[in-house]
Protein backbone atom coordinates (compact mmCIF):
# COMPACT_ATOMS: atom_id res chain seq x y z
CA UNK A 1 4.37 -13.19 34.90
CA UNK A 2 2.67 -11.97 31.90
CA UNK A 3 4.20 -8.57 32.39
CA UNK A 4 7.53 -10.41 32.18
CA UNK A 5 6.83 -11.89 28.77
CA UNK A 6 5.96 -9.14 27.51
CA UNK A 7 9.10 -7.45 28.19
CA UNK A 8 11.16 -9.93 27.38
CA UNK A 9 8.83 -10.03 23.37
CA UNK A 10 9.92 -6.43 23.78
CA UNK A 11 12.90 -6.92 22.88
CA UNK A 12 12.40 -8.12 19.71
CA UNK A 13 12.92 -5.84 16.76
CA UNK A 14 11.72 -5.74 13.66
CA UNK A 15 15.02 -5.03 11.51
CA UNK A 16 13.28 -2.79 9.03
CA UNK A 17 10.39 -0.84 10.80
CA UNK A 18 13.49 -0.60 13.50
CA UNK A 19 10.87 -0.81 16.75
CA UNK A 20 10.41 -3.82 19.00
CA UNK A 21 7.28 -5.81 18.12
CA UNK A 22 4.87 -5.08 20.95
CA UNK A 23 5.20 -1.84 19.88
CA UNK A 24 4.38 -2.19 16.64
CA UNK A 25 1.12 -4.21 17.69
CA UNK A 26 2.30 -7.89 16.34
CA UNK A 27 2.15 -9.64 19.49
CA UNK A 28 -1.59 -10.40 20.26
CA UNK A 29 -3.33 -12.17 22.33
CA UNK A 30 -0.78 -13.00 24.60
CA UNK A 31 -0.70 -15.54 27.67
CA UNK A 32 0.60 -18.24 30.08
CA UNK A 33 -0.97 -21.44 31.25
CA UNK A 34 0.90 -24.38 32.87
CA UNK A 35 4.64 -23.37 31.70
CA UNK A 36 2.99 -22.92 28.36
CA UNK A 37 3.64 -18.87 26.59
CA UNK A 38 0.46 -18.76 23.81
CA UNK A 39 0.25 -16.10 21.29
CA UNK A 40 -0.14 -14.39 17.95
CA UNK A 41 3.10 -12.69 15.70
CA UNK A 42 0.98 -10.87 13.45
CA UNK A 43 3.40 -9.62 10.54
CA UNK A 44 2.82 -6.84 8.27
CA UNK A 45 2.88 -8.70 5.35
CA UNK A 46 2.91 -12.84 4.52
CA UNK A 47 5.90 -12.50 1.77
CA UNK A 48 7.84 -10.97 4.78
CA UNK A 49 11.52 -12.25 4.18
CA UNK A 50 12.51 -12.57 7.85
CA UNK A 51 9.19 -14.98 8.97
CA UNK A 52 11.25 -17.52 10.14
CA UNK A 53 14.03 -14.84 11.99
CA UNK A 54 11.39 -13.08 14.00
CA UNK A 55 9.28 -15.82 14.72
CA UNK A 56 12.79 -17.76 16.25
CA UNK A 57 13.57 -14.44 18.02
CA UNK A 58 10.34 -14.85 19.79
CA UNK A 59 10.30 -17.78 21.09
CA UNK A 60 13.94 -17.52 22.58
CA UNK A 61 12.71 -14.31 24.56
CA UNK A 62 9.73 -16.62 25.53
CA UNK A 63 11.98 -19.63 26.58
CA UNK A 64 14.19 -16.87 28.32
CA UNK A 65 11.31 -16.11 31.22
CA UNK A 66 11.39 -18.30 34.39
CA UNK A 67 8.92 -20.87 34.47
CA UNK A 68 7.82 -20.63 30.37
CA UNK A 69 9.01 -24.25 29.36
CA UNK A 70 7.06 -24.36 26.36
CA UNK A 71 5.96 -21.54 23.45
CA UNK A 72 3.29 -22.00 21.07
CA UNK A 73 2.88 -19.27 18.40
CA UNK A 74 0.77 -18.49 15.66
CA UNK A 75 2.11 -16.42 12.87
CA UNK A 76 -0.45 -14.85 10.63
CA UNK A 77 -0.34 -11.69 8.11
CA UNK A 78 -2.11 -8.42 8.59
CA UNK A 79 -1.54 -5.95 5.88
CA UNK A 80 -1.54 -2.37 7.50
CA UNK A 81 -3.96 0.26 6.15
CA UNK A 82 -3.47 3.83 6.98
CA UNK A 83 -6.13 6.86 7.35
CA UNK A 84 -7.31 6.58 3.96
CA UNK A 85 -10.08 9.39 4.04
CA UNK A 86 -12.49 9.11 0.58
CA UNK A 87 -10.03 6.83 -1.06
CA UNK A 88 -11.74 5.34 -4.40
CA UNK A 89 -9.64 1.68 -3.34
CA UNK A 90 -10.72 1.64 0.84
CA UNK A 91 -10.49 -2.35 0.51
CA UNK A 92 -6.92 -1.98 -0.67
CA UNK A 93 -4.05 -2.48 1.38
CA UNK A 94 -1.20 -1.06 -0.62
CA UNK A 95 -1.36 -0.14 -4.58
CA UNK A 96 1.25 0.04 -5.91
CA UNK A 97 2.30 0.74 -9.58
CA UNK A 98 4.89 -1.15 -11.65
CA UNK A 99 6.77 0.84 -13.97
CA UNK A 100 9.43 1.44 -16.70
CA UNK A 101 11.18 3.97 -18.42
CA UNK A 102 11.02 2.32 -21.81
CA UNK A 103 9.71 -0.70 -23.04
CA UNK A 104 11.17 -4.19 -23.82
CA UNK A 105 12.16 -4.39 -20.54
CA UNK A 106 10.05 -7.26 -19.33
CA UNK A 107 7.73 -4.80 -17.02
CA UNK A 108 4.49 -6.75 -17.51
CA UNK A 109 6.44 -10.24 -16.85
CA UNK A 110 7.60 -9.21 -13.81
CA UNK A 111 4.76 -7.72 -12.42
CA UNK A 112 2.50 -11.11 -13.18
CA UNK A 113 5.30 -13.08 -11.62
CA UNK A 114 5.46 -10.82 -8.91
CA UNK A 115 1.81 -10.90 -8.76
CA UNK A 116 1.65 -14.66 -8.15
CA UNK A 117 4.34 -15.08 -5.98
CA UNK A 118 2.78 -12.89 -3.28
CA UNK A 119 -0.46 -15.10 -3.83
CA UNK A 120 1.21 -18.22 -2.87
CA UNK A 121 2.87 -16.43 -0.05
CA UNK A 122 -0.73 -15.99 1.01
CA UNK A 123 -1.87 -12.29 0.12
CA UNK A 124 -4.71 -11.22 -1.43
CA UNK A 125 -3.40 -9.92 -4.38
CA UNK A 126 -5.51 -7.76 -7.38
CA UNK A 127 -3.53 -7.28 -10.99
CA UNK A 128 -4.83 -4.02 -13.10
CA UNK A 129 -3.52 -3.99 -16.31
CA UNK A 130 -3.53 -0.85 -17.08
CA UNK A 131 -1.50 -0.94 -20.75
CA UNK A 132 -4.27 0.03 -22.64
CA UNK A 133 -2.89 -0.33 -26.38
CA UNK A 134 -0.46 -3.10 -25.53
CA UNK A 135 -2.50 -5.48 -22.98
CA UNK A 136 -0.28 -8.72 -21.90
CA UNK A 137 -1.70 -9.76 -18.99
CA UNK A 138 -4.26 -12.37 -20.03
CA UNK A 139 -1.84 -13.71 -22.28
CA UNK A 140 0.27 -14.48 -20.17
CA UNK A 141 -2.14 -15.67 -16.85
CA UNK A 142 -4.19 -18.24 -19.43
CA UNK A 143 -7.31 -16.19 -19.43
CA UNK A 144 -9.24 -15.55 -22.55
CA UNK A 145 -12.85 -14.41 -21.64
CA UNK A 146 -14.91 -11.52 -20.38
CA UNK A 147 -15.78 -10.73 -16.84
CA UNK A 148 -19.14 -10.78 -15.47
CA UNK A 149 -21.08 -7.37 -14.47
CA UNK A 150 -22.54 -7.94 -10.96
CA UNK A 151 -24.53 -4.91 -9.36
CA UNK A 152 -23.14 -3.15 -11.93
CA UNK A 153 -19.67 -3.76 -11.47
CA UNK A 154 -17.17 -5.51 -13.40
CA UNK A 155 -16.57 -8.52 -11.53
CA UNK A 156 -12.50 -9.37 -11.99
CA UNK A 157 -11.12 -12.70 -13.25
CA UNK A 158 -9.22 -14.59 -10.90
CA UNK A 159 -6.53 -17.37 -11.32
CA UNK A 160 -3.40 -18.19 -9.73
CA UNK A 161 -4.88 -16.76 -6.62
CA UNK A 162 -4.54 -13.50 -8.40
CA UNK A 163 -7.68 -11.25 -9.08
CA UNK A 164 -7.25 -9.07 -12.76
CA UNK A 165 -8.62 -6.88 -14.66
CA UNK A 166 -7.47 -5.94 -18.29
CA UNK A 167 -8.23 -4.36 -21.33
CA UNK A 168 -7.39 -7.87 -22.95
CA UNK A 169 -10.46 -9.17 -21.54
CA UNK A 170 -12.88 -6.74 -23.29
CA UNK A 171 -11.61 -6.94 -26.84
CA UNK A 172 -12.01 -8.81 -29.48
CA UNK A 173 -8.86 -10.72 -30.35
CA UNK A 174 -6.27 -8.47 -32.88
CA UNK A 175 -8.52 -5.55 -32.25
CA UNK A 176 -6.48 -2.31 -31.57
CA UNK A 177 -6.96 0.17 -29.00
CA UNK A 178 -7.03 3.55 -30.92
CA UNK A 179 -7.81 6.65 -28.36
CA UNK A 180 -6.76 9.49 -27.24
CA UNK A 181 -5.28 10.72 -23.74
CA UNK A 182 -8.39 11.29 -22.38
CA UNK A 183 -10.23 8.29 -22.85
CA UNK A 184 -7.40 6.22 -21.53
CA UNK A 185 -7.84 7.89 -18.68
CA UNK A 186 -11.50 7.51 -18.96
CA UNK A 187 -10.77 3.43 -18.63
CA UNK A 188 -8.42 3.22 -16.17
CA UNK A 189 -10.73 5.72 -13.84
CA UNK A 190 -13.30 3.09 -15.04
CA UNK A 191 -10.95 -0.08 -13.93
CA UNK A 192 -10.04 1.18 -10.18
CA UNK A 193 -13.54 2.32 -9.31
CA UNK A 194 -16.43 0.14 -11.59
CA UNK A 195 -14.56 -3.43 -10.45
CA UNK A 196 -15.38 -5.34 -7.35
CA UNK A 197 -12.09 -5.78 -6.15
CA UNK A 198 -12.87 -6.28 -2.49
CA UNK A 199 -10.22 -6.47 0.29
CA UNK A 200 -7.07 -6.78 -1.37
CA UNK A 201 -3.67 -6.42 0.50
CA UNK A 202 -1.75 -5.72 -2.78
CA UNK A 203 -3.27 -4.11 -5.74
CA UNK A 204 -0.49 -4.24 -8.54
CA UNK A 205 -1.03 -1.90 -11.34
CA UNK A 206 0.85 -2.97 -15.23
CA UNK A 207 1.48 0.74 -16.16
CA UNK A 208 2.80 1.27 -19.72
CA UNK A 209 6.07 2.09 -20.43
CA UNK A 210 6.86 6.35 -20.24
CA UNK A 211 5.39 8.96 -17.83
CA UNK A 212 2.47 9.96 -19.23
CA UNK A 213 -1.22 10.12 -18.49
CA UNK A 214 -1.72 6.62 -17.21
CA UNK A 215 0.75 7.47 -14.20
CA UNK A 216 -0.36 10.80 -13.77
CA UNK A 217 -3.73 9.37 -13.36
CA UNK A 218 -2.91 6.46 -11.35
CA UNK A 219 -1.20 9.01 -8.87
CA UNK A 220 -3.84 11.56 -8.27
CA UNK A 221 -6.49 8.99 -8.01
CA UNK A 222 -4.99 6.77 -5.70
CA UNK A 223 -3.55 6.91 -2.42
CA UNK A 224 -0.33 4.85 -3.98
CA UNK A 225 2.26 2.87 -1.29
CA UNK A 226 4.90 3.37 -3.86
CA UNK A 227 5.98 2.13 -7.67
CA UNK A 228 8.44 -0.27 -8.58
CA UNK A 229 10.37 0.91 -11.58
CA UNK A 230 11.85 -2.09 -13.69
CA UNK A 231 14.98 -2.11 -15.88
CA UNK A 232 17.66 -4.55 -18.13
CA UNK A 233 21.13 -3.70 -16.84
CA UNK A 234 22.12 -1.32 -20.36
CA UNK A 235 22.59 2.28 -20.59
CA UNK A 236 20.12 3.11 -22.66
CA UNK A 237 17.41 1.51 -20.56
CA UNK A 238 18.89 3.23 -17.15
CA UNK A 239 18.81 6.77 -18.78
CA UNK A 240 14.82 6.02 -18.76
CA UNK A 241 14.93 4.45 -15.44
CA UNK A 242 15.77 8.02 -14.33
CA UNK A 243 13.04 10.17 -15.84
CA UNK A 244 10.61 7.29 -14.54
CA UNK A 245 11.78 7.79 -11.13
CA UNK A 246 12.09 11.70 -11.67
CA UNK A 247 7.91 11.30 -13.04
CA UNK A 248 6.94 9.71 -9.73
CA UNK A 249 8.50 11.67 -7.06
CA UNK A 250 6.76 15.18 -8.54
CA UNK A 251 4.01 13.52 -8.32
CA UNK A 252 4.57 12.38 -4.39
CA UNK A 253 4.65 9.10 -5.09
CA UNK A 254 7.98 7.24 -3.36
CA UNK A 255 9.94 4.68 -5.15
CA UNK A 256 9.51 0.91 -3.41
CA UNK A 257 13.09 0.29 -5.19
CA UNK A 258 14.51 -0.44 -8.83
CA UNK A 259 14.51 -4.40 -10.36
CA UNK A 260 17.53 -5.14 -12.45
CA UNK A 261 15.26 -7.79 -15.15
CA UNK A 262 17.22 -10.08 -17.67
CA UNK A 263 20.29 -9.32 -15.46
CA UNK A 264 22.34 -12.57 -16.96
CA UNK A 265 21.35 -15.23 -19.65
CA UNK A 266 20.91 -19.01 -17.83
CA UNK A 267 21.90 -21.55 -20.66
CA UNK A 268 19.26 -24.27 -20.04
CA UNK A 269 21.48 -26.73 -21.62
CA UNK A 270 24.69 -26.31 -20.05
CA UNK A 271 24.22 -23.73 -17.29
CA UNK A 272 26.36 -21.37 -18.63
CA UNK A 273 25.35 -17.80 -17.07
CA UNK A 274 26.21 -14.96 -19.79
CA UNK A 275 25.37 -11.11 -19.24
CA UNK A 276 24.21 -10.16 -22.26
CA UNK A 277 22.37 -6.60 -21.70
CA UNK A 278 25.74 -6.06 -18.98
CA UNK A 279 25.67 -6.41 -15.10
CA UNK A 280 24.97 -4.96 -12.16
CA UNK A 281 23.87 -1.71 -14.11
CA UNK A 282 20.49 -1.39 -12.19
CA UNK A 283 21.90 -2.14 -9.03
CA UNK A 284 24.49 0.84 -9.73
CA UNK A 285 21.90 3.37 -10.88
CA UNK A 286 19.85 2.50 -7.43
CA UNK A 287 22.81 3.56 -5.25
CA UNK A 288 23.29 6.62 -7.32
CA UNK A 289 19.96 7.43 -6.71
CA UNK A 290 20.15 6.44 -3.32
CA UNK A 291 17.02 4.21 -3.99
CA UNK A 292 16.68 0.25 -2.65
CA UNK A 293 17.72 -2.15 -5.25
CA UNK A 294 15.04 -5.09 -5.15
CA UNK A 295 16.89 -7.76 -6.76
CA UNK A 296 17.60 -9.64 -10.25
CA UNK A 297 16.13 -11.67 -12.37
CA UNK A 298 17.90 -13.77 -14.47
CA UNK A 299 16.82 -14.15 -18.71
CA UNK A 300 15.63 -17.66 -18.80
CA UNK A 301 13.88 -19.43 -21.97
CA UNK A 302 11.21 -20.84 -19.63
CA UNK A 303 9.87 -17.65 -18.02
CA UNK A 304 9.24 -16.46 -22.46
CA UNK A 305 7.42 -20.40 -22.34
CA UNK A 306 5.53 -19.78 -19.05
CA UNK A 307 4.27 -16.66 -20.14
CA UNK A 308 3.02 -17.78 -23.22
CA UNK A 309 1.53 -20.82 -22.36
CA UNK A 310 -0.45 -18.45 -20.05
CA UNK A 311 1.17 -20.00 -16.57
CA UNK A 312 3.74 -17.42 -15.28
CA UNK A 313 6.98 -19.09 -14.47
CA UNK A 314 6.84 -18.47 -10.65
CA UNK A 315 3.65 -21.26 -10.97
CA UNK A 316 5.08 -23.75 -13.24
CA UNK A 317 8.88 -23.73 -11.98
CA UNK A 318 8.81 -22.28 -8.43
CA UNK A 319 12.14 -24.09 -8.37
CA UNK A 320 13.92 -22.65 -10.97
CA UNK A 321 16.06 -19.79 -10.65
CA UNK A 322 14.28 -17.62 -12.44
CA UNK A 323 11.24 -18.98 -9.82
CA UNK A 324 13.21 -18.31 -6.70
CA UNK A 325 14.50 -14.73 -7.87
CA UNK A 326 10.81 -13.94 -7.98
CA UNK A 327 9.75 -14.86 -5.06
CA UNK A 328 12.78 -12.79 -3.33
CA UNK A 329 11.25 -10.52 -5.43
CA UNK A 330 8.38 -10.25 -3.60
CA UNK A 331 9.62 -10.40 -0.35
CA UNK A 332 11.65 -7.19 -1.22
CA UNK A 333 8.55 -5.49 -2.59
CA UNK A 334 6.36 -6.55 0.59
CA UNK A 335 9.09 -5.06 2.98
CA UNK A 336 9.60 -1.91 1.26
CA UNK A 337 5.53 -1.45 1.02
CA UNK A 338 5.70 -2.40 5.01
CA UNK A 339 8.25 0.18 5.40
CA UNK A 340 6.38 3.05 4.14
CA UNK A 341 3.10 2.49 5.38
CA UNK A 342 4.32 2.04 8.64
CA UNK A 343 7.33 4.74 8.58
């Protein structure tokens, strides 16, 4: 009879990795006891936008076997790591950089949201911010002190279920950055390999706006899942989208998928929806380049508040639009990193 389940969970297929789910190793520990079918769906990721679909799926195939009158499943996350060889990161699940062509284009504010909403969908979730001269991220998370050194090894800041680690932390307040290329690669070297980040399923990397060293370094240090490039729906912002996208794939590095940011203007008082940077421009630029468009996010006065009262939008207003957008967000982002881990 338990050959019987099993085909029948067979049948079930993932609709992005395209294979039924036995196959692809997320039905564990199966059995049957007393009309009762017991087991584990064991997804790739715990932001994965069709949780509820397969996990429905599976119990009808279940119910569908004589003599199964009852199904009992526990669904649980499991981020896949590859053959990772003498990777500097072996504790890391997926990195994966967040990028844009220019700035001004909300980058860092989508990768903290971002960051957080794939912490409260229950991964374990590290944030380098690796915008050296411009550093936003403990701004905008609430945190305004140094790490600790344990076994000599910075020991990252942590809130919002979010792990980080950021120039911000190390410098005085108002003091400027001034180096050269080579000793900002010298730091972020320093930030992936002298932190403790531990396991992490999702190590999200700030980079700073352009395709220069940063990137470079980021790419031939790392064995990256893929970048996210981020853009406003105007032209002059998707001319840079392209030479950000052209930057990572010499470098080998695939493209998770564009995000359209500021994509309409949400009057708080009225609810008027205006698109002031144009629409859909992002969207049309990803189908041009035969990339996966991610999503939108709207331009809402309270993700500018959130941010700087140091408690990202996706925490304070999970309910507002802006909040909801960015935790589709990270669904999209968690099934594209599935997708080419697993591919």
């Amino acid at each position: 009879m338990l050959d019987v389940l099993r085909t029948a969970l067979s049948n079930v297929i993932d609709p992005d990795l395209h294979k039924d789910l036995v196959t692809l190793n997320m039905i564990r520990n199966l059995r049957i006891e007393g009309g009762v079918a017991d087991f584990d769906l064991v997804l790739t990721t715990g932001a994965c936008p069709v949780k509820q679909q397969l996990e429905d799926q599976c119990r009808a195939a279940a119910l569908s076997v004589p003599g199964v009158s009852r199904v009992d499943v526990r669904v649980s996350a499991e981020v896949p790591k590859g053959p990772r060889g003498e990777d500097i990161l072996p504790g890391v699940g997926h990195v994966i950089g967040v990028g844009s062509g220019k700035g001004g284009v909300g980058k860092s504010t989508v990768t903290v949201n971002l960051a957080c909403a794939l912490a409260a969908a229950g991964s374990r979730v590290g944030l380098l911010d690796a915008d050296i001269y411009g550093p936003s991220v403990p701004t905008m998370m609430g945190i305004n002190h140094q790490p600790l050194v344990k076994d000599k090894k910075l020991v990252p800041l942590e809130r919002h279920g979010v792990k980080m680690i950021s120039m911000g932390f190390l410098l005085e307040e108002r003091q400027a950055v001034v180096w050269r290329g080579p000793m900002l690669v010298g730091a972020l070297k320093q930030f992936l390999t002298d932190v403790a980040w531990g396991d992490l399923d999702y190590l999200l990397v700030d980079l700073p706006p352009g395709t220069g060293d940063i990137q470079l370094t980021l790419a031939q240090n790392t064995r990256m899942t893929g970048a996210v490039v981020i853009s406003t729906p105007q032209a002059v912002a998707l001319a840079d989208v392209r030479r950000s996208v052209s930057m990572f794939q010499k470098v080998n590095v695939p493209i998770l998928g564009i995000v359209e940011n500021m994509s309409e203007f949400v009057c708080p008082a009225c609810g008027h929806v205006e698109a002031i940077f144009g629409h859909g421009g992002a969207e049309d630029e990803a189908s041009l380049l035969k990339l996966p468009f991610l999503g939108r996010i709207p331009l809402e006065p309270s993700i500018r508040k959130a941010g700087d009262d140091g408690m990202p939008v996706t925490i304070a207003n999970a309910g507002s639009a802006s909040g909801r957008a960015f935790r589709t967000l990270a669904g999209a982002v968690a099934q594209q990193a599935s997708m080419a881990r697993l591919a």
